[in-house]
Protein backbone atom coordinates (compact mmCIF):
# COMPACT_ATOMS: atom_id res chain seq x y z
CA UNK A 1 19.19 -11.52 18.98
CA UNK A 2 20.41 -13.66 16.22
CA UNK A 3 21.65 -12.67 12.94
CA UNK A 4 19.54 -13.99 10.57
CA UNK A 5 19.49 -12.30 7.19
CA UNK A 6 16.21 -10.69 5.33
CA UNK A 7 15.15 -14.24 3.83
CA UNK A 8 15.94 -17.27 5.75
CA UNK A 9 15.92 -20.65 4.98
CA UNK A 10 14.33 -23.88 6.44
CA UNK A 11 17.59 -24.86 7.45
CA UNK A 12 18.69 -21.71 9.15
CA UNK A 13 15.23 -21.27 10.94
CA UNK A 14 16.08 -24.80 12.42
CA UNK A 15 19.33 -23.79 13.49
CA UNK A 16 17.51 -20.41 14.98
CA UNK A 17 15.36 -21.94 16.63
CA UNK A 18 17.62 -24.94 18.61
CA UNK A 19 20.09 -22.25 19.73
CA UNK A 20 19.88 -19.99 22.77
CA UNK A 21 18.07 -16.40 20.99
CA UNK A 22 14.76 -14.92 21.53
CA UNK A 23 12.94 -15.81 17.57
CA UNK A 24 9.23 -16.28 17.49
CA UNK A 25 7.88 -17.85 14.36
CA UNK A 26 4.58 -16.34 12.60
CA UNK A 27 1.93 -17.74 10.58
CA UNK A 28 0.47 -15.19 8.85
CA UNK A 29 -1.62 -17.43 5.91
CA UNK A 30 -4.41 -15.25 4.72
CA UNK A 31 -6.81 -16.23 1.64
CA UNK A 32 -8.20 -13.43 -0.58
CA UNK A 33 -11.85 -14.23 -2.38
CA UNK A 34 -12.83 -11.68 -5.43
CA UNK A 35 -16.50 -11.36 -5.48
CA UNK A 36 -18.53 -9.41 -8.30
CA UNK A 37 -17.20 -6.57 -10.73
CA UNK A 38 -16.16 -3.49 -8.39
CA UNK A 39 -16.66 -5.58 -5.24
CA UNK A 40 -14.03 -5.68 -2.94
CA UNK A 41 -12.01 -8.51 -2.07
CA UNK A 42 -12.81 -10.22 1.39
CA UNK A 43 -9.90 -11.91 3.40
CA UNK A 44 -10.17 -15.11 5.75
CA UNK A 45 -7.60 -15.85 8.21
CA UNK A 46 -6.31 -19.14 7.96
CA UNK A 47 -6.23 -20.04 11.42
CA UNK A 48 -7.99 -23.69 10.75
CA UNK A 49 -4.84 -24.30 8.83
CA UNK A 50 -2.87 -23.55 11.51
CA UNK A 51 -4.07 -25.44 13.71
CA UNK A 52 -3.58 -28.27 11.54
CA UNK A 53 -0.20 -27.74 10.73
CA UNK A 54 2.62 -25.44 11.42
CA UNK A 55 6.18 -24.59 12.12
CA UNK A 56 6.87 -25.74 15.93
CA UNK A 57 6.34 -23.00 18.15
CA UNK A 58 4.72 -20.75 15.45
CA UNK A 59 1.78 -18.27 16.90
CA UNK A 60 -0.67 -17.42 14.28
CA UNK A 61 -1.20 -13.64 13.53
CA UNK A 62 -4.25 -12.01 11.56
CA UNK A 63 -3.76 -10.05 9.14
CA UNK A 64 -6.80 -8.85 8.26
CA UNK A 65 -8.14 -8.21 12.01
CA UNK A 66 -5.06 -7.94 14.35
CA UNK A 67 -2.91 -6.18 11.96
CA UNK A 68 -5.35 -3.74 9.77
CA UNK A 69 -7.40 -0.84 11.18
CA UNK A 70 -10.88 -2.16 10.60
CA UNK A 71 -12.32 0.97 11.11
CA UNK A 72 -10.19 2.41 8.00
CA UNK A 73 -12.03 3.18 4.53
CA UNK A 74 -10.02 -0.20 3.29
CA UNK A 75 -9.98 -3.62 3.84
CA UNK A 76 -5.87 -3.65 4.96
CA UNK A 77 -5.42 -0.32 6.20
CA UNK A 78 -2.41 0.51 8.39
CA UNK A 79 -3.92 0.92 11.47
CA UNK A 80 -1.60 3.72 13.95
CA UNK A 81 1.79 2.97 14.97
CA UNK A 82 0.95 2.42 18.59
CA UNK A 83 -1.83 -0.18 17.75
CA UNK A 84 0.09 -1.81 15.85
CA UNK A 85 2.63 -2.40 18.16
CA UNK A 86 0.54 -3.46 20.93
CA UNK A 87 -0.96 -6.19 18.51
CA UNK A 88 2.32 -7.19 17.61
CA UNK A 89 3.13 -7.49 21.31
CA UNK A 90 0.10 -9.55 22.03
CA UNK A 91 1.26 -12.45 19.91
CA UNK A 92 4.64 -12.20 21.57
CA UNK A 93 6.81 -9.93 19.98
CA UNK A 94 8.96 -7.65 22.08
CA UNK A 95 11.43 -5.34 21.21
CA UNK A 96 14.06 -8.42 21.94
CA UNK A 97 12.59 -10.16 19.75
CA UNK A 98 13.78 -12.02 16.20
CA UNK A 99 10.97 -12.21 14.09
CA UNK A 100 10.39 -15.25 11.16
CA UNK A 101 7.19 -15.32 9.67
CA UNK A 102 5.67 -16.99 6.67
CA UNK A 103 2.41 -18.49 5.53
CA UNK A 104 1.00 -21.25 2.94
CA UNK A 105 -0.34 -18.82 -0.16
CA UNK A 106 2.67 -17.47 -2.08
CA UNK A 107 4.31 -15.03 0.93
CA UNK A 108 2.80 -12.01 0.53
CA UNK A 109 1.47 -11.82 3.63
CA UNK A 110 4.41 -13.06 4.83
CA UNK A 111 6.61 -10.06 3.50
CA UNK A 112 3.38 -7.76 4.65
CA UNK A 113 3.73 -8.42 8.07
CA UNK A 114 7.92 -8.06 7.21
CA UNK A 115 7.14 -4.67 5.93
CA UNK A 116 5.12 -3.47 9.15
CA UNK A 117 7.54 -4.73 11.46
CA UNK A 118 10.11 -2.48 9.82
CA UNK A 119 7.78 0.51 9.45
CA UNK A 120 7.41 -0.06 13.06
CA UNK A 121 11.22 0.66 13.33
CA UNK A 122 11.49 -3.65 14.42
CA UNK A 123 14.21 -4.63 11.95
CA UNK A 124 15.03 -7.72 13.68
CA UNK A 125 12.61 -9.51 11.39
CA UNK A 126 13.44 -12.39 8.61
CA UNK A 127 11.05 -14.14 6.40
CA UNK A 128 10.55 -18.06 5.86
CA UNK A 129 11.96 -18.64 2.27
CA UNK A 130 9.32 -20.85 1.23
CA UNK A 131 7.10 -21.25 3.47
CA UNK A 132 5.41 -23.92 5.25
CA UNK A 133 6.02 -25.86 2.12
CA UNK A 134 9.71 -25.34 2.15
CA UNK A 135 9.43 -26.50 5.69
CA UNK A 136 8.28 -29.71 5.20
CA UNK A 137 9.82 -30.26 1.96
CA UNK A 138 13.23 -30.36 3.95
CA UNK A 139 11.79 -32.34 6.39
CA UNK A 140 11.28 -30.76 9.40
CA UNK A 141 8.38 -32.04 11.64
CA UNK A 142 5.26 -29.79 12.07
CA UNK A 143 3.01 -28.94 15.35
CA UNK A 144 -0.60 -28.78 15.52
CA UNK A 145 -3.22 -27.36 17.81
CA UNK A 146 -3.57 -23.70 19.78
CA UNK A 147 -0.98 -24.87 22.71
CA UNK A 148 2.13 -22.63 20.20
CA UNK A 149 -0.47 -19.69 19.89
CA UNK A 150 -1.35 -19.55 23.34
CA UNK A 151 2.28 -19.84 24.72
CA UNK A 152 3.35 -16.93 22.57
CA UNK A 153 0.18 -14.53 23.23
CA UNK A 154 0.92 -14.89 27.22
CA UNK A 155 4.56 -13.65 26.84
CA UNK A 156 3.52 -10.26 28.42
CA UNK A 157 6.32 -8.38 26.16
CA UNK A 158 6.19 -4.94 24.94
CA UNK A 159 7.09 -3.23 21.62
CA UNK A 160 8.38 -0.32 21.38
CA UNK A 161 6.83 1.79 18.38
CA UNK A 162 9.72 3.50 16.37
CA UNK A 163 7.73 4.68 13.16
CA UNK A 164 10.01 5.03 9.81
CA UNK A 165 7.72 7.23 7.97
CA UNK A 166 10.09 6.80 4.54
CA UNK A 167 9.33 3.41 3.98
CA UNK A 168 5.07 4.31 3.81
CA UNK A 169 4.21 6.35 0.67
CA UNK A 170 1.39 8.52 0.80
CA UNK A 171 -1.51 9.65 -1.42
CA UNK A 172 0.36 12.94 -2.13
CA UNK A 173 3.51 11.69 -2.82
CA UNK A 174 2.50 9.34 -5.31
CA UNK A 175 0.27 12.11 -7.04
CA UNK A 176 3.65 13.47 -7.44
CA UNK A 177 5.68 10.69 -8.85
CA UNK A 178 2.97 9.99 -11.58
CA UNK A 179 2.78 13.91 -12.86
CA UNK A 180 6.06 13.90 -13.04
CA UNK A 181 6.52 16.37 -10.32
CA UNK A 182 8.88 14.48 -7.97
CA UNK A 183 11.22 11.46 -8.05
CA UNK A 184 10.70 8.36 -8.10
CA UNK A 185 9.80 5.13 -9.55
CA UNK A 186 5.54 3.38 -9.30
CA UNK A 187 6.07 -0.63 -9.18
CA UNK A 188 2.93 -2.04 -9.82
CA UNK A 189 3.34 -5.80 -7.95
CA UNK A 190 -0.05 -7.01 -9.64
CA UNK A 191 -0.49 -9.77 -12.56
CA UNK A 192 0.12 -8.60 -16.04
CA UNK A 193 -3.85 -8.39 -16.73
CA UNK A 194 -4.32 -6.43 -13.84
CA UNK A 195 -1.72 -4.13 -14.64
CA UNK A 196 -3.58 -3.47 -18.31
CA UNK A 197 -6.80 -2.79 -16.85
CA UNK A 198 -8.02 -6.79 -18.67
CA UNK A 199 -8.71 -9.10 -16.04
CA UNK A 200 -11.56 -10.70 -15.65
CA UNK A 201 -13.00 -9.16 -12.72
CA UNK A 202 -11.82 -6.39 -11.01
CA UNK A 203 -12.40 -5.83 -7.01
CA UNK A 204 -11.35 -2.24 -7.78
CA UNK A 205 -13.79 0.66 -8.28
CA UNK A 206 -12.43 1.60 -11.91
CA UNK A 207 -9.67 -0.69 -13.66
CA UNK A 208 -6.13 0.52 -14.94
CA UNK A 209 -2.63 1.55 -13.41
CA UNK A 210 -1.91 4.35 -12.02
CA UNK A 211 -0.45 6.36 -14.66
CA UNK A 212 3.46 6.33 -15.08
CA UNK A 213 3.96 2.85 -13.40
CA UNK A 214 6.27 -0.52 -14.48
CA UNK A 215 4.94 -4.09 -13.60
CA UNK A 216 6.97 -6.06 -11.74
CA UNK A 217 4.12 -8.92 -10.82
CA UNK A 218 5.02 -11.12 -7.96
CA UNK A 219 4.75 -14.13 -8.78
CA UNK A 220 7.74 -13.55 -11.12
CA UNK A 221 10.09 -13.07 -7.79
CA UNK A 222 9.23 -16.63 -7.12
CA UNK A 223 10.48 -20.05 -8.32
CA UNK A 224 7.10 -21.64 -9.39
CA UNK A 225 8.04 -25.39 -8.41
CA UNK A 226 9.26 -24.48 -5.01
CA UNK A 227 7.69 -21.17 -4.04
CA UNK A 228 10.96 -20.10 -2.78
CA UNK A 229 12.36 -16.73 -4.10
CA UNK A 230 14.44 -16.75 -6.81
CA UNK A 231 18.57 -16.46 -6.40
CA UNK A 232 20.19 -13.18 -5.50
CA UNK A 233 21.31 -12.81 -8.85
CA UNK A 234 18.29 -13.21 -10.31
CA UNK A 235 15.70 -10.93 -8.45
CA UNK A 236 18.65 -8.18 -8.82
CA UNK A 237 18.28 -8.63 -12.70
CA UNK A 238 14.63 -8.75 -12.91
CA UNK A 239 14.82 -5.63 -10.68
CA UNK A 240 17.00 -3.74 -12.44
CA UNK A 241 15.67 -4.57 -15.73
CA UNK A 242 12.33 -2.61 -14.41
CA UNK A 243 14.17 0.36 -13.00
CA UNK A 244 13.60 -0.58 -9.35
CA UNK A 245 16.99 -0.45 -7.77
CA UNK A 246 18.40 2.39 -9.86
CA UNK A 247 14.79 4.79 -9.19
CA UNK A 248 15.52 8.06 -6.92
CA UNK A 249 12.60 6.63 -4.23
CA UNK A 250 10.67 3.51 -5.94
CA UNK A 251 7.11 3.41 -4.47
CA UNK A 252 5.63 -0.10 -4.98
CA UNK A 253 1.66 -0.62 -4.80
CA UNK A 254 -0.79 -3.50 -5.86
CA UNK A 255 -4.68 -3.31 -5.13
CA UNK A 256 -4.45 -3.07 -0.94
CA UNK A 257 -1.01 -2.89 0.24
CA UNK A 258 -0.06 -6.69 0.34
CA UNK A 259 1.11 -7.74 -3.12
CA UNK A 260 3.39 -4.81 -3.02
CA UNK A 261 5.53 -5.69 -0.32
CA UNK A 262 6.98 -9.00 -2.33
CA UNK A 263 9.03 -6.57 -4.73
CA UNK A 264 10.02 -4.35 -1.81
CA UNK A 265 10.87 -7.26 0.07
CA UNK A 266 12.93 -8.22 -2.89
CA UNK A 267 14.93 -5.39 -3.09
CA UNK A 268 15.76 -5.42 0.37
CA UNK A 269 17.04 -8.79 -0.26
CA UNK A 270 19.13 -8.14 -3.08
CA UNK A 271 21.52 -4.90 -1.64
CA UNK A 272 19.32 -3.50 1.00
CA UNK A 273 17.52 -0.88 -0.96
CA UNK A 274 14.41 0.95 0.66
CA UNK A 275 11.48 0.62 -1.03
CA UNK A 276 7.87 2.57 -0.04
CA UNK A 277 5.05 0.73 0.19
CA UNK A 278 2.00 2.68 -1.09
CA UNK A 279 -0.64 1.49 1.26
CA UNK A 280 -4.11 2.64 -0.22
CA UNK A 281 -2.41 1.12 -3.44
CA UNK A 282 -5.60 1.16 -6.17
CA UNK A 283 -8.59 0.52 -3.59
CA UNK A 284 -7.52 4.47 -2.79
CA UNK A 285 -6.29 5.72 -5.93
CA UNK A 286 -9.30 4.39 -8.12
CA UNK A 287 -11.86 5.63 -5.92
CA UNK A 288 -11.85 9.18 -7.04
CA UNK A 289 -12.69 9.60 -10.50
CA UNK A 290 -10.56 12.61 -10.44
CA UNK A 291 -7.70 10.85 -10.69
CA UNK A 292 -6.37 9.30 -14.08
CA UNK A 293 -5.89 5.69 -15.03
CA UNK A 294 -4.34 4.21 -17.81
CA UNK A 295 -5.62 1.01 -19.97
CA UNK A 296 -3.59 -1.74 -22.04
């Protein structure tokens, strides 16, 4: 396989892709629409957009229905390790395999799908720095229609599930971060408003943060006029600045497990550091009134 780092650029994907290694590009573009106070969100999976445009030889991968338990109690629960794997392996990844995936709305679900991979025990995974955006913005041609999708789905590979149960935080452990009865560090990965309990609407059952928690919202590991991530230097001092890197077992979380693999992504980037992603994330922790909140 090649050795691509964590976060690849257009450039190097090119290069990946033109030599003589096993990479398989995903498009994993997903759009999110909040309905009504307390309502969940719903998710579409933009496969239209897809098949409009995408990175030559991409296969498109859904999130929401390929890569989420849909009999689980939330909209993007992990669904078991062996599922997983055989969805993975039905869009063509194998345990050969270099993955690159990205999509079109800010690359969260790009560093989601980067997350299970490696929960998986698959670390031979990179993500598009960027995006589709950054694709074209360096001027790389794009393909349309299934033919890319199809090709990859009848690979007939297999992947081998090797679960890493330290990078997936669970309901318990993160009980015990926020009473202060075990290490660690929360990272909430959601806006600012969010994070106070003030936006406008809120898909969750009861607003707030889990008590305890720092904000490190994602759109603030981004550059805003490319939608690349920022430099090395910088993520590490945003990072650091909220605790992240120097925490004994940071635990990052959002609303359902997809916002809060940016910041965990990021801190891979930066020096390697594991980061748990909690996946109930508030769609769990706010559905039990037992279980305290905190406002402003």
């Amino acid at each position: 396989m090649p050795a691509l780092p964590p976060l690849v650029s257009p450039e190097d994907l090119r290069d990946a892709l033109d030599g003589p290694d096993e990479v398989l590009v995903l498009d994993a573009s997903t759009a999110l629409a909040q309905g009504s106070e307390g309502d969940p969100y719903t998710a579409e999976p933009l496969r239209a957009q897809y098949l409009a445009a995408h990175v030559p030889g991409a296969a498109f991968v859904d999130v929401k229905n390929e890569l989420s338990d849909p009999g689980g109690p939330f909209l993007f629960t992990l669904p078991p390790a062996d599922t997983l794997a055989a969805a993975f392996a039905a869009v063509g990844v194998g345990d050969g395999t270099h993955v690159v995936v990205y999509d079109t709305v800010g690359s969260a679900w790009a560093t989601r799908v980067w997350w299970l991979l490696r929960w998986l025990g698959h670390d031979a995974v990179s993500v598009l720095d960027g995006g589709l955006g950054a694709w074209r913005a360096a001027g790389f041609p794009t393909a349309s229609g299934a033919a890319d999708d199809e090709a990859a789905r009848a690979g007939g590979v297999t992947l081998t599930p090797r679960e890493r149960p330290e990078l997936l935080a669970t309901l318990p452990r993160v009980e015990n971060i926020s009473a202060g009865d075990a290490a660690g560090l929360l990272v909430n990965a959601l806006d600012p408003a969010t994070f106070r309990g003030e936006q406008e609407v809120s898909p969750y059952p009861r607003r707030g943060r889990i008590p305890g928690s720092v904000n490190v919202p994602l759109f603030t590991l981004l550059d805003p006029a490319t939608g690349r991530f920022l430099p090395v230097d910088e993520l590490r001092a945003l990072l650091e600045d909220a605790g992240v890197l120097q925490a004994e077992g940071a635990v990052t979380y959002c609303g359902g497990g997809i916002a809060a693999t940016m910041p965990a992504f990021a801190a891979f980037v930066v020096d390697g550091t594991e980061v748990a992603v909690y996946d109930g994330s508030l769609s769990e922790w706010t559905s039990d009134d037992r279980r305290p909140v905190t406002l402003g």
